[in-house]
N, C-alpha and C. Protein backbone atom coordinates (compact mmCIF):
# COMPACT_ATOMS: atom_id res chain seq x y z
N UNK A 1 -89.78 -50.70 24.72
CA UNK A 1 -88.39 -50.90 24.40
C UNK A 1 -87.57 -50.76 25.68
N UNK A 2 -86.33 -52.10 25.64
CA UNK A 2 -85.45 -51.57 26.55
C UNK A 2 -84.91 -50.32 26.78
N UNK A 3 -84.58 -50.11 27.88
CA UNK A 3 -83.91 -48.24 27.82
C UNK A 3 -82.06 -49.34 27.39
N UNK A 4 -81.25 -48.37 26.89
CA UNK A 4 -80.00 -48.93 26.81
C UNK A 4 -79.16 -48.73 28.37
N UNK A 5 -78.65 -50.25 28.26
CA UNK A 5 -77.59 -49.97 29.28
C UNK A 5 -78.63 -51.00 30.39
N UNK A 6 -79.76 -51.85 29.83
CA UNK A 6 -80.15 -52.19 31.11
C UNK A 6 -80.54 -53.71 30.14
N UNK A 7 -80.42 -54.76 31.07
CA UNK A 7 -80.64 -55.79 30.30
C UNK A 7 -82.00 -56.41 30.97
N UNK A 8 -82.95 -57.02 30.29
CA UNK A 8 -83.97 -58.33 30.71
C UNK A 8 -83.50 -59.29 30.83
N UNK A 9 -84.48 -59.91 31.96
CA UNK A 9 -84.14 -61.26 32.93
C UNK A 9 -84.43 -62.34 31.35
N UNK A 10 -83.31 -63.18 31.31
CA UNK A 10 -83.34 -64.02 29.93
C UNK A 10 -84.38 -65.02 30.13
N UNK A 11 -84.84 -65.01 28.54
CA UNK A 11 -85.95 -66.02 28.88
C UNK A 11 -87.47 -65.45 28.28
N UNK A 12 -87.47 -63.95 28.66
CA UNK A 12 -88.62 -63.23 28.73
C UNK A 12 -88.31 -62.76 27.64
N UNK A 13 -89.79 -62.10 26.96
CA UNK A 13 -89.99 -61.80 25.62
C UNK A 13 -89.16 -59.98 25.70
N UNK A 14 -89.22 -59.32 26.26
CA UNK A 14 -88.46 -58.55 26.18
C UNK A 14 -86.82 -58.52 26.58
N UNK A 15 -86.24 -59.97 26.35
CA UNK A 15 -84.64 -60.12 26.42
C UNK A 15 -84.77 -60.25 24.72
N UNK A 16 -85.81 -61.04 23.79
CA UNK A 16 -85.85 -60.90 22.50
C UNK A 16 -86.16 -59.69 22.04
N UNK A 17 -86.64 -58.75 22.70
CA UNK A 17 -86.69 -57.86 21.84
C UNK A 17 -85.32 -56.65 22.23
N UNK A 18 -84.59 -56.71 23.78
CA UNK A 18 -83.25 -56.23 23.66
C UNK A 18 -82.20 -56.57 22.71
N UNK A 19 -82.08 -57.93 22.43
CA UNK A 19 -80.98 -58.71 21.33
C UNK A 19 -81.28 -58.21 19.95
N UNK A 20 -83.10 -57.73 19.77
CA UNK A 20 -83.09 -57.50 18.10
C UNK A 20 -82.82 -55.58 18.56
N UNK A 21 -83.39 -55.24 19.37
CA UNK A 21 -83.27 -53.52 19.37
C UNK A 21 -81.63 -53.25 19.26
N UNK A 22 -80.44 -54.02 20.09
CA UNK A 22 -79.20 -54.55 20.18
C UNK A 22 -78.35 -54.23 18.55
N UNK A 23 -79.75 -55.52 18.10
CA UNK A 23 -78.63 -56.06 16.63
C UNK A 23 -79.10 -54.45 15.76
N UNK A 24 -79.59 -53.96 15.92
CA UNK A 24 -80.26 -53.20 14.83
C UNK A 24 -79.81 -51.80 15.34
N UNK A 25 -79.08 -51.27 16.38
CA UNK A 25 -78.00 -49.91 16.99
C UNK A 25 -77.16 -50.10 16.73
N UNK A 26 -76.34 -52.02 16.30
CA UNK A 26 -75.09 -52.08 15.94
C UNK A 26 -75.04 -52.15 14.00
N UNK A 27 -76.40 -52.00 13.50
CA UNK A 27 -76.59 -52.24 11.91
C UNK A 27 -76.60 -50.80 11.59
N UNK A 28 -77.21 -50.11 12.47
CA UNK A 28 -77.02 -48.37 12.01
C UNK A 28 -75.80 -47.61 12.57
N UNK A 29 -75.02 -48.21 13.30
CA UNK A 29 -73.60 -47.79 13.36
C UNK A 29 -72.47 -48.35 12.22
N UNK A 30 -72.74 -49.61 11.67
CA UNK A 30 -72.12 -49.44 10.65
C UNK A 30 -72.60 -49.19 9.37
N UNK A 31 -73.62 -48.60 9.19
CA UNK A 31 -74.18 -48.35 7.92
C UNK A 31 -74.19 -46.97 8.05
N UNK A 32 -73.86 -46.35 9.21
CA UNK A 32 -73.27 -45.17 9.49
C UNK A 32 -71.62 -44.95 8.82
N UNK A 33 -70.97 -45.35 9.48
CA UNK A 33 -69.91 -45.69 8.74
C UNK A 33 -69.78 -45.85 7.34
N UNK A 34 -70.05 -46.55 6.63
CA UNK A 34 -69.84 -47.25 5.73
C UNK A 34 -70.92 -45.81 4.56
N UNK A 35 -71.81 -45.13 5.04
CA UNK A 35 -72.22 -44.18 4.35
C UNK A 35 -71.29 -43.23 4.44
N UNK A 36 -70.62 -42.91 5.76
CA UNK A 36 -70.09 -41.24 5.97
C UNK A 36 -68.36 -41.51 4.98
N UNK A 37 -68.32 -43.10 4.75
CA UNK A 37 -66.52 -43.59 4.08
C UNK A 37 -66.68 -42.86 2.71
N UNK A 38 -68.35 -43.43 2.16
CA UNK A 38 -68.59 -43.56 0.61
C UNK A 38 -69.10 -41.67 0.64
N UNK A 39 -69.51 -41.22 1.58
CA UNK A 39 -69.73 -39.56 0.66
C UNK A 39 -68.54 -38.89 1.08
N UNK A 40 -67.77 -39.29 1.90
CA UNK A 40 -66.35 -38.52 2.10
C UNK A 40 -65.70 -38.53 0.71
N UNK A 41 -65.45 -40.29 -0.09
CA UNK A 41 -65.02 -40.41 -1.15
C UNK A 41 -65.49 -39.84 -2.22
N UNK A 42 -66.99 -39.54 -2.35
CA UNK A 42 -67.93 -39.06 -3.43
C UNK A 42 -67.35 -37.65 -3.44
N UNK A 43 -67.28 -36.64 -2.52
CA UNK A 43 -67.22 -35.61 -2.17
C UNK A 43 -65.93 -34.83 -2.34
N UNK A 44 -64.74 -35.89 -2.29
CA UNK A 44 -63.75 -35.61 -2.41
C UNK A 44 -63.44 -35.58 -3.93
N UNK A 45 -64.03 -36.79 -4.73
CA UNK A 45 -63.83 -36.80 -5.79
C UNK A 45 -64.51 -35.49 -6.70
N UNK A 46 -65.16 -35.46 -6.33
CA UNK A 46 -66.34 -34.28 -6.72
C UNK A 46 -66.08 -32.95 -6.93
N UNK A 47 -64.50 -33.07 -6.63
CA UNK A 47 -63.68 -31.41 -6.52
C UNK A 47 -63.08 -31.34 -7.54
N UNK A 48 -62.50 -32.35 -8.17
CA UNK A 48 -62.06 -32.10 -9.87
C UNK A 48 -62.86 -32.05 -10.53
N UNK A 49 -64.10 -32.14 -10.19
CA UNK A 49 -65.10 -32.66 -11.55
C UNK A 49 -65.08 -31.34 -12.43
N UNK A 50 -65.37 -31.02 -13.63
CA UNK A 50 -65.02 -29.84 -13.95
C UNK A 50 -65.61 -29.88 -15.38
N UNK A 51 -67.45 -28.67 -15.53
CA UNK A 51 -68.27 -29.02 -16.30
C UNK A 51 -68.01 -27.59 -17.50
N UNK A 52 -67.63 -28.19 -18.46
CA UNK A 52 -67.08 -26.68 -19.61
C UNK A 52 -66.19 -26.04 -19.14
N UNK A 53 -65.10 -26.48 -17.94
CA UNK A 53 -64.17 -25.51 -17.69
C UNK A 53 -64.96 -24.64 -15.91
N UNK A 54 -65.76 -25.27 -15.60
CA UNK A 54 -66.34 -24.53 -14.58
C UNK A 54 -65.94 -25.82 -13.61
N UNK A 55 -65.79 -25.29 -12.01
CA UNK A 55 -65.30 -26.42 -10.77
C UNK A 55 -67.10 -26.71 -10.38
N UNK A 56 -67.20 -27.43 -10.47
CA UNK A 56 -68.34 -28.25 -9.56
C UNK A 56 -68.79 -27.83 -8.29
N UNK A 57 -68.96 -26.58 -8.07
CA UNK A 57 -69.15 -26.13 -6.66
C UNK A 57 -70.76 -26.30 -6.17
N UNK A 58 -70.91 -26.93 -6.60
CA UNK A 58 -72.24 -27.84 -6.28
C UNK A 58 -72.08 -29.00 -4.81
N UNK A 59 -70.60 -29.30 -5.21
CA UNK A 59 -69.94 -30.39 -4.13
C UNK A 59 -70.29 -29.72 -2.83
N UNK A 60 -70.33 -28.11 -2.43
CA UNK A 60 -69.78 -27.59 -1.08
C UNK A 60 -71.61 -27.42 -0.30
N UNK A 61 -72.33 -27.07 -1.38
CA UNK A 61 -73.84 -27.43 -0.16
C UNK A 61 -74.21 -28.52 -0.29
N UNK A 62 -73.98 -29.68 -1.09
CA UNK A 62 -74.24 -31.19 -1.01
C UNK A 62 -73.68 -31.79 0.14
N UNK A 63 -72.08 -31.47 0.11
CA UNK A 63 -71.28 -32.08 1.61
C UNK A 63 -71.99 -31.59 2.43
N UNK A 64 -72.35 -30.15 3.30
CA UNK A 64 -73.27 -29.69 3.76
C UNK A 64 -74.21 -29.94 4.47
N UNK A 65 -75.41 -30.60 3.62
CA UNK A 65 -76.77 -31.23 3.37
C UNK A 65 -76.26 -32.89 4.06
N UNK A 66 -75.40 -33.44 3.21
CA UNK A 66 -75.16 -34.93 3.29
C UNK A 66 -74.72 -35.23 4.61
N UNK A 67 -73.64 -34.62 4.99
CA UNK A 67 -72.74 -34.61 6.55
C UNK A 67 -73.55 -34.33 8.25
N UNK A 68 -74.80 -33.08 7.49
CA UNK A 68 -75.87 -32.55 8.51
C UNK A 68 -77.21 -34.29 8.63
N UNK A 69 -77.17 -34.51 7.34
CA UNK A 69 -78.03 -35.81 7.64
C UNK A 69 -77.20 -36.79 8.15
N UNK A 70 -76.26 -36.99 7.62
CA UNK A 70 -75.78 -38.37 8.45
C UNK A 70 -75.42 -38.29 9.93
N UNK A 71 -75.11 -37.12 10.53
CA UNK A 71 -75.05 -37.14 11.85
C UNK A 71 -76.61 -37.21 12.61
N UNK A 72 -77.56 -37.00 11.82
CA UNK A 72 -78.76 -36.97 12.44
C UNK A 72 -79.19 -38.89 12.15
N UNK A 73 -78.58 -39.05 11.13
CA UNK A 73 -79.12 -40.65 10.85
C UNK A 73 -78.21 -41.56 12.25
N UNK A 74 -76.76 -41.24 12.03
CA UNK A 74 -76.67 -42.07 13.14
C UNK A 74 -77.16 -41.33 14.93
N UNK A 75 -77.11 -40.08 15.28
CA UNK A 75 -77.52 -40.66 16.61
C UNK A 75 -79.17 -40.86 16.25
N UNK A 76 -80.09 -40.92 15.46
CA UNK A 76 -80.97 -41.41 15.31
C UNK A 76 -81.11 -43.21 15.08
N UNK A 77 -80.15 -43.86 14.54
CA UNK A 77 -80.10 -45.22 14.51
C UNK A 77 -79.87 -45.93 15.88
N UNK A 78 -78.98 -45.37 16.37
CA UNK A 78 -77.95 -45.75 17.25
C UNK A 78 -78.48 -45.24 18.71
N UNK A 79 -79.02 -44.40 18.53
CA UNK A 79 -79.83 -44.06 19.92
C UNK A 79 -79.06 -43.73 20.97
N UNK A 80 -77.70 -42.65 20.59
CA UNK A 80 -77.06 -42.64 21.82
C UNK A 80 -76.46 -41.38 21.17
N UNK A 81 -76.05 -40.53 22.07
CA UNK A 81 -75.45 -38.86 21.97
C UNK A 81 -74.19 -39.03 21.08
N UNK A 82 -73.35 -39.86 21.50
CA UNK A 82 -71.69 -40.05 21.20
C UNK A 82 -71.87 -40.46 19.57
N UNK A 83 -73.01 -40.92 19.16
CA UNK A 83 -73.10 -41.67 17.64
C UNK A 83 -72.18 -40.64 16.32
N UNK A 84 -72.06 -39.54 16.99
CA UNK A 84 -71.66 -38.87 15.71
C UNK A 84 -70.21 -39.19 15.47
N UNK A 85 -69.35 -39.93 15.95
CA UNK A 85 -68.20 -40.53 16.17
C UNK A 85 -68.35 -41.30 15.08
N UNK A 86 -69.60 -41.92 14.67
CA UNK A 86 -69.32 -43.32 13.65
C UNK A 86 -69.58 -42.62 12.47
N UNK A 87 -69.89 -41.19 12.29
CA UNK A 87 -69.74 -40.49 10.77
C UNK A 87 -68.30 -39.66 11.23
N UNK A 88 -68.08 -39.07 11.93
CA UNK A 88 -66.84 -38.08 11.77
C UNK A 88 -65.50 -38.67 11.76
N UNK A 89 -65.38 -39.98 12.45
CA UNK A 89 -64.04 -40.21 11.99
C UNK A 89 -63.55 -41.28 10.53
N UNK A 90 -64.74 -41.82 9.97
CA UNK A 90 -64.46 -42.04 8.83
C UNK A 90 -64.04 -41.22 7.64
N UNK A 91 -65.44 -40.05 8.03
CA UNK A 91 -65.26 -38.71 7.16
C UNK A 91 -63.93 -38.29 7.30
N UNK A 92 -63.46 -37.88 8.27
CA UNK A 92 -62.39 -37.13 8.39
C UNK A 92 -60.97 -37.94 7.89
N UNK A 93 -61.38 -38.92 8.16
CA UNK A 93 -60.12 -39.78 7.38
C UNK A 93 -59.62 -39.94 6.13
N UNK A 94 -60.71 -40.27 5.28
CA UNK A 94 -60.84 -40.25 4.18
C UNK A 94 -60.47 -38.85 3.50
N UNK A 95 -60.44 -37.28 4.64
CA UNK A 95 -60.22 -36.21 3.65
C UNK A 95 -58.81 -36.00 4.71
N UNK A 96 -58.04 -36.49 5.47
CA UNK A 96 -57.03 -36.50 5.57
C UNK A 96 -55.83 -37.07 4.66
N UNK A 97 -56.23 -38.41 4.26
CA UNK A 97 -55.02 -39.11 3.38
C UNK A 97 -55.95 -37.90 1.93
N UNK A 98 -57.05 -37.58 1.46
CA UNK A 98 -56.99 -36.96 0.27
C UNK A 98 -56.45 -35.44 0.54
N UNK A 99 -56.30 -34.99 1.61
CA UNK A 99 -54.92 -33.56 1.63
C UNK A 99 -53.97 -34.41 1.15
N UNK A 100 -53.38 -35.23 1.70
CA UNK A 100 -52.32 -35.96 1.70
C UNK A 100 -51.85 -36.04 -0.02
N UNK A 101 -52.56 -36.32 -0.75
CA UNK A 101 -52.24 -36.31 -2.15
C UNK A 101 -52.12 -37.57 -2.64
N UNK A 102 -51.74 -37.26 -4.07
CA UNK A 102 -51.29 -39.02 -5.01
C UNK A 102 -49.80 -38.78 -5.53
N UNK A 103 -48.91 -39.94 -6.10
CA UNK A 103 -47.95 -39.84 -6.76
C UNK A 103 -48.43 -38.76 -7.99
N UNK A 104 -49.26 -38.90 -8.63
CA UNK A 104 -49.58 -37.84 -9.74
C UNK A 104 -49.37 -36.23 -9.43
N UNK A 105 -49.93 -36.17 -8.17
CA UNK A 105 -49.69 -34.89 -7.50
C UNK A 105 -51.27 -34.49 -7.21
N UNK A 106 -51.90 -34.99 -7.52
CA UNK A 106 -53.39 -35.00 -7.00
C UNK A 106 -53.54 -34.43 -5.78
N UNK A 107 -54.14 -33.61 -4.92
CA UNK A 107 -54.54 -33.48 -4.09
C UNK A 107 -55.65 -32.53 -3.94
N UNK A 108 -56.13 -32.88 -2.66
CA UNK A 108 -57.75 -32.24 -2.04
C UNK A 108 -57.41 -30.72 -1.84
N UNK A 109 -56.23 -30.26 -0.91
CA UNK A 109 -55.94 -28.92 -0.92
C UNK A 109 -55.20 -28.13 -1.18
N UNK A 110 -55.27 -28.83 -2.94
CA UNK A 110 -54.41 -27.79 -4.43
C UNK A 110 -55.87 -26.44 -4.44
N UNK A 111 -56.83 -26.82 -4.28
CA UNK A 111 -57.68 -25.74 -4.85
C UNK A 111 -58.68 -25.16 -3.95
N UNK A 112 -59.59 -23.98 -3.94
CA UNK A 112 -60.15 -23.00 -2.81
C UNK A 112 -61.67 -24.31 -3.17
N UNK A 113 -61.97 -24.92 -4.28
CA UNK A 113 -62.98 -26.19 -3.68
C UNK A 113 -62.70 -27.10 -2.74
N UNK A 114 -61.00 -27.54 -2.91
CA UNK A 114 -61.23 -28.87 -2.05
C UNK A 114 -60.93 -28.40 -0.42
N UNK A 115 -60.36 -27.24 -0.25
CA UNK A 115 -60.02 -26.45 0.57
C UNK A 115 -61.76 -25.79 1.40
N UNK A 116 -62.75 -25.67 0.39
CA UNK A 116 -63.74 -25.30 1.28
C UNK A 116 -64.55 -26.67 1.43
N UNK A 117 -64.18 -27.59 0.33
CA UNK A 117 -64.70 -28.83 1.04
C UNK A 117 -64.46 -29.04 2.71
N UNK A 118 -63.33 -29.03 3.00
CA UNK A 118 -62.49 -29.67 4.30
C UNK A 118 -63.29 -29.11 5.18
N UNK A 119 -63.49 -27.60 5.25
CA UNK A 119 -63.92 -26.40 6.00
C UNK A 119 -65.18 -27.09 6.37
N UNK A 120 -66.40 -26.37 5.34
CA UNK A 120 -67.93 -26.60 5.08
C UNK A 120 -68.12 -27.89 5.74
N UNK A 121 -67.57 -29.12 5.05
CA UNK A 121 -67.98 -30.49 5.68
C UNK A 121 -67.60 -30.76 7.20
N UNK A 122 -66.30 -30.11 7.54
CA UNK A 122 -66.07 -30.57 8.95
C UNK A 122 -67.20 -29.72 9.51
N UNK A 123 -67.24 -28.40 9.00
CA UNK A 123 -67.99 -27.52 10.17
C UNK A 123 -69.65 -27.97 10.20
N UNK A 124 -70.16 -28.86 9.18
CA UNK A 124 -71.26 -29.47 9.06
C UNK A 124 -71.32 -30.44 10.02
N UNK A 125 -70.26 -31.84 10.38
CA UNK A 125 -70.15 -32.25 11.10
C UNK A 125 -70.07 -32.27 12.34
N UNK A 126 -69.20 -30.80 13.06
CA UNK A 126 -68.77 -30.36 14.38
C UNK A 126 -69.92 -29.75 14.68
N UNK A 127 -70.84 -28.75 13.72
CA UNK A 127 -72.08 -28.16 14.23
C UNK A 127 -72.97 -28.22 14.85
N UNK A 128 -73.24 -29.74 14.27
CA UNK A 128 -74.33 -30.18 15.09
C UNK A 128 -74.31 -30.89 16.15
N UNK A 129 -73.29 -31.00 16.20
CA UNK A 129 -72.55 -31.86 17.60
C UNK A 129 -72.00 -30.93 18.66
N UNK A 130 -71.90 -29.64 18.53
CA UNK A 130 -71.81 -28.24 19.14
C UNK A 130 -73.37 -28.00 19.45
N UNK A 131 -74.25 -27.92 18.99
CA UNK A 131 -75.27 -27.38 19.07
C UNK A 131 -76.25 -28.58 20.50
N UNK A 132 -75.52 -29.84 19.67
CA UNK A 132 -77.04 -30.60 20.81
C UNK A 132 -75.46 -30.85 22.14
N UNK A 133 -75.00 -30.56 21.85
CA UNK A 133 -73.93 -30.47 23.60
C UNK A 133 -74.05 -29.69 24.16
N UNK A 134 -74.48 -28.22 23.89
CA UNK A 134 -74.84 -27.20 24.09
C UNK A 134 -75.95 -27.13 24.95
N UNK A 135 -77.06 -27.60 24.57
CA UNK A 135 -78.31 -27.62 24.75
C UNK A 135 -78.46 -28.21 26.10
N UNK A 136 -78.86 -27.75 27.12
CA UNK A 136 -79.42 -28.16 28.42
C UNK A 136 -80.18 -28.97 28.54
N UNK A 137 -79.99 -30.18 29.08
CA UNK A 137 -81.02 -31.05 29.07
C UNK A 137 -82.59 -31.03 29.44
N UNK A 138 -83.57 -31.62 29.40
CA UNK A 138 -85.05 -30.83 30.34
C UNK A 138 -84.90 -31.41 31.21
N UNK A 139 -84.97 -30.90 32.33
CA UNK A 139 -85.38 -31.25 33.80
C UNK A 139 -86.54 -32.57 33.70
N UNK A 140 -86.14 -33.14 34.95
CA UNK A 140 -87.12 -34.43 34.70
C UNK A 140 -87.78 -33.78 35.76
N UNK A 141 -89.38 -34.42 35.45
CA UNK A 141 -90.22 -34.29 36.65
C UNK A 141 -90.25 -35.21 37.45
N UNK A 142 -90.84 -34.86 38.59
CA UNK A 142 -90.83 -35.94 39.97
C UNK A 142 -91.81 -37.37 39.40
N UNK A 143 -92.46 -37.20 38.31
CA UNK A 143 -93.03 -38.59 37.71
C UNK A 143 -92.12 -39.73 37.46
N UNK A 144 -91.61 -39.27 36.79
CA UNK A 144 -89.96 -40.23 36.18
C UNK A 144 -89.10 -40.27 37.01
């Protein structure tokens, strides 16, 4: 595989396989997206749900679980450090306009669920993106 950031002389069988490695970092950045839009929405919704009179706090290790994988799915798709950008700012959007509220009066942080939603999920998100920035790179050897 190409390394990124370096192109083949066109023509050669590995410029076909940069264009498909290419198309397929830009298919897991938006399927990155387009997952982190739909469990922001799932997640958000997931705070009224309300089973016999009990809050659904099932929502707060699911966001959790869900937010910790999708940052691992995209810089795993996408093959590049910065990837967690294409889950966190959808996520975060989506639970910004839901603080924000509805004409009904709906909102994400009327209650200590949708309130530890915000928390739990961002800090799921920022964590792991704290943790591998953190991390010292390995020294290369004089081979490489």
């Amino acid at each position: 595989m190409t390394p990124p950031g370096t192109r083949p002389a066109p023509g050669t069988a590995d410029a076909a396989l940069y264009w498909v490695d290419l198309l397929l970092r830009g298919a897991g950045a938006v399927l990155a997206v387009v997952l982190a839009t739909l469990t922001a929405f799932l997640e958000a919704m997931g705070t009224a749900v309300r089973i016999d009179g009990w809050p659904a706090v099932w929502v707060l290790p699911l966001a959790v679980v869900v937010n910790v994988l999708l940052i691992w799915f995209a810089r795993t798709a996408v093959g590049m450090p910065w990837a967690w950008w294409f889950v966190a700012a959808p996520w975060f959007l989506v639970m910004v306009f839901a603080v924000g509220g509805t004409s009904e009066g709906d909102q994400l942080a009327n209650s200590w669920l949708g309130l530890g939603l915000l928390a739990l999920g961002g800090m799921a998100i920022v964590g792991p993106v704290a943790f591998h920035s953190a991390r010292r790179p390995f020294p290369r050897s004089a081979a490489q």
